[in-house]
Structure formats: structure tokens, C-alpha cells
Protein backbone atom coordinates (compact mmCIF):
# COMPACT_ATOMS: atom_id res chain seq x y z
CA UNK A 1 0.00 0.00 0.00
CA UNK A 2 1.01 3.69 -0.68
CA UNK A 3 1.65 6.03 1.88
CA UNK A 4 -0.72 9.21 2.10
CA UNK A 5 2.60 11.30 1.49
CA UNK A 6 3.06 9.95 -1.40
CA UNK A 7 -0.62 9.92 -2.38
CA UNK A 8 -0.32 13.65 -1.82
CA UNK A 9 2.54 14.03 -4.07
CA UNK A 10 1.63 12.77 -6.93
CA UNK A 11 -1.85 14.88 -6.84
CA UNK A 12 0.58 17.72 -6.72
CA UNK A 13 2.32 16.27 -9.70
CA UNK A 14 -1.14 15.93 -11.74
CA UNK A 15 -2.05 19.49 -10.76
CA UNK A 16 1.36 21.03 -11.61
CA UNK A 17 0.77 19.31 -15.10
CA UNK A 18 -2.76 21.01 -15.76
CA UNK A 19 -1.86 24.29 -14.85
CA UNK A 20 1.04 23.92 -17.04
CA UNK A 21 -1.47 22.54 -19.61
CA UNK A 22 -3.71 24.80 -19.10
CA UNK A 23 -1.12 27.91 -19.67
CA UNK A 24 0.28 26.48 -23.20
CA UNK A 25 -3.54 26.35 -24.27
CA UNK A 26 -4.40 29.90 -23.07
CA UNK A 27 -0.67 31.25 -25.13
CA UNK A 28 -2.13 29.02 -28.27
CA UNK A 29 -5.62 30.07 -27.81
CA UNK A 30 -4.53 33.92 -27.31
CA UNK A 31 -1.91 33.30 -30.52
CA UNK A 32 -4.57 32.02 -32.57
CA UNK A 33 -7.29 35.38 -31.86
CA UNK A 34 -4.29 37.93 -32.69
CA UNK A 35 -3.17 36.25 -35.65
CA UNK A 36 -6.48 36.26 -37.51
CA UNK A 37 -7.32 39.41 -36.18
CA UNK A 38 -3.89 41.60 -36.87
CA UNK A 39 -4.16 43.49 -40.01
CA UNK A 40 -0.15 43.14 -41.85
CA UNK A 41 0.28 45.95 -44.88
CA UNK A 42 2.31 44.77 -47.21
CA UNK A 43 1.58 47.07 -49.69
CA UNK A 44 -0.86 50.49 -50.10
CA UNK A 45 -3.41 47.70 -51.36
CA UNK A 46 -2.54 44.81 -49.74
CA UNK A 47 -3.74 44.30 -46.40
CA UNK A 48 -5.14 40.89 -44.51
CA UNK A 49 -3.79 38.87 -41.54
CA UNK A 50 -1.84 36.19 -41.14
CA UNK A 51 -4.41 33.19 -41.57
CA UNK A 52 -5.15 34.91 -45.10
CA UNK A 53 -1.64 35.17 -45.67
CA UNK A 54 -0.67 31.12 -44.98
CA UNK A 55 -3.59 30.00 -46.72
CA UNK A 56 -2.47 32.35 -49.39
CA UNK A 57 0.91 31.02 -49.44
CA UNK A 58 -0.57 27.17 -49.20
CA UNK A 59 -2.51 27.62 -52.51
CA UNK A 60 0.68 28.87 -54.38
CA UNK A 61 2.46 25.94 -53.25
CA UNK A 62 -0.73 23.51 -54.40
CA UNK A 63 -0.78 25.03 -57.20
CA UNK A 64 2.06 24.54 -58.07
CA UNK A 65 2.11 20.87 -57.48
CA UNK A 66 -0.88 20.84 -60.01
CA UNK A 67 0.94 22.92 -62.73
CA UNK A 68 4.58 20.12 -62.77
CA UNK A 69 2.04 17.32 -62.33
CA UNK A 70 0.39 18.53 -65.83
CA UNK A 71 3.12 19.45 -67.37
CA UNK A 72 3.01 17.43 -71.32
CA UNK A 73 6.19 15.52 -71.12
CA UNK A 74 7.59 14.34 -74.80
């Protein structure tokens, strides 16, 4: 059988780990609402955030999967 000291320290263990689970969600969570909501200017007519910008970026490189797979070989 386990001691009640030990008992107690591994409930500190579990609780250390959720708080420190808990923190890395709020950063990702709080990371996620400024990136789609920042505004980046790249140009005088360019302007959209950073979730327009990698899904921007991920079409180009789709695309261009598409375009070499097409591509008439002799």
C-alpha cells in the first residue's frame, strides 16, 4: 500500500501538469485570436492577416504541385 505522502505528491504532480497545460492552451488560444485578427500591410493595397496570408501562401504551393504534375512531357 502507498503512503498518504506519497498519495499527496503525486496529486501535486497531476495538478502542476494542468496548470502547465492549461497555460500552453491559453498562449495558443490567445496566438490564434491575434493572428487572424492583426491586419499586416504589405503594400498600399494589400492588407489581410496572417491566416489569409498562410492559406495564401498554401494555394501557391498547391498550385504549383498541379501545374509540374500537368506538365506534357515528350
Amino acid at each position: 500500500m502507498s503512503t498518504p505522502k506519497t498519495q499527496r505528491r503525486r496529486a501535486s504532480q497531476r495538478g502542476q501538469a494542468m496548470v502547465e497545460y492549461s497555460i500552453l492552451n491559453w498562449v495558443l488560444v490567445v496566438a490564434l485570436i491575434i493572428g487572424g485578427s492583426v491586419k499586416v500591410r504589405w503594400t498600399d493595397d494589400v492588407q489581410s492577416n496572417v491566416i489569409d496570408l498562410f492559406m495564401r501562401s498554401y494555394q501557391i504551393y498547391y498550385d504549383s504541385f498541379y501545374f509540374v504534375l500537368n506538365l506534357p512531357f515528350p
